[in-house]
Protein backbone atom coordinates (compact mmCIF):
# COMPACT_ATOMS: atom_id res chain seq x y z
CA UNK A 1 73.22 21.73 27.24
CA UNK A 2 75.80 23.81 25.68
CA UNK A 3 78.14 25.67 27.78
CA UNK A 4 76.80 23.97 31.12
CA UNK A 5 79.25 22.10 33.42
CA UNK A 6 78.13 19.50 35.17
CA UNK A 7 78.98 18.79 38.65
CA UNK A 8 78.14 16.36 40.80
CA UNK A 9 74.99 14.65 38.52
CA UNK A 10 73.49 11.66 38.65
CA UNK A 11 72.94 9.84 35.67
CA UNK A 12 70.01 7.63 35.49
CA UNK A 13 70.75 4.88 33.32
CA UNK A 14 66.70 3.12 33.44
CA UNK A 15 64.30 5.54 34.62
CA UNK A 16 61.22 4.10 32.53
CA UNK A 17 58.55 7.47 31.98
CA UNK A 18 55.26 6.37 32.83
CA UNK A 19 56.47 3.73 35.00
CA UNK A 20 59.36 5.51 37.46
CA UNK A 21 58.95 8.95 39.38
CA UNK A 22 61.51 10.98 40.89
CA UNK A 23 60.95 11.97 44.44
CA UNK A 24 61.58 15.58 45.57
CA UNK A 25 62.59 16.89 49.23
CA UNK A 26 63.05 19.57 51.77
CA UNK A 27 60.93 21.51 50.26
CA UNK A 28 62.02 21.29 46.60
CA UNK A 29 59.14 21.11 43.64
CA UNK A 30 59.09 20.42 40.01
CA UNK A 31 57.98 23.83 39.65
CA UNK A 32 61.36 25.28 41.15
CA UNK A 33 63.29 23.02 38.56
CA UNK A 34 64.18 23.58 34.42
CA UNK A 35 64.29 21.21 32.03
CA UNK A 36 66.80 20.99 28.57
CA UNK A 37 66.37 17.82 26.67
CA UNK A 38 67.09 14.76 29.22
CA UNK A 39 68.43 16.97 32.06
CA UNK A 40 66.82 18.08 35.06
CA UNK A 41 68.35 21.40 36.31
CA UNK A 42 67.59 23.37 39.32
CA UNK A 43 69.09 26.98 39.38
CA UNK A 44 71.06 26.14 35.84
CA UNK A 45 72.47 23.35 37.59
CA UNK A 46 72.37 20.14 36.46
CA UNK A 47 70.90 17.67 39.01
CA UNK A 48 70.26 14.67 36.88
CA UNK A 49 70.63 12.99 33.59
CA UNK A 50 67.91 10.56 32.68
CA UNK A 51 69.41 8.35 29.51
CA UNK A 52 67.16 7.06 26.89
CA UNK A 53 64.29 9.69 28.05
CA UNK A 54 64.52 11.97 25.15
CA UNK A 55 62.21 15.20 27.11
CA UNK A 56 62.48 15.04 31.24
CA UNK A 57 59.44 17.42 31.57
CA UNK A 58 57.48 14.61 30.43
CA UNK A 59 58.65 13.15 33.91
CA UNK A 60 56.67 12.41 37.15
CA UNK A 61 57.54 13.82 40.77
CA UNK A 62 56.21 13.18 43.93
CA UNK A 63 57.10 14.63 47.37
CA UNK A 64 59.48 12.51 49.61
């Protein structure tokens, strides 16, 4: 994540990958969003940090 600032992210300190999914509104889906190691960006923004998950495309969404 070199020369990204990051505003406003959550950090997800025991999101388990097989086991927890993230849930994705108004409108929002996992194809609209980038990944870069354990970060989950949307638009080059950061929105989350999930620690100890080492790839976070290898994460499941649903729609909330």
């Amino acid at each position: 994540m070199d020369g990204v600032e990051i505003f406003y992210t959550d950090t997800i300190v025991d999101f388990e990958v097989g086991v927890d999914v993230i849930g994705l509104a108004d409108g929002l889906t996992q194809a609209d969003l980038t990944f870069d190691g354990n970060a989950i960006k949307l638009d080059g923004q950061v929105l989350a940090i999930l620690q100890g998950v080492a790839d976070a495309a290898g994460v499941d969404f649903t729609t909330v």
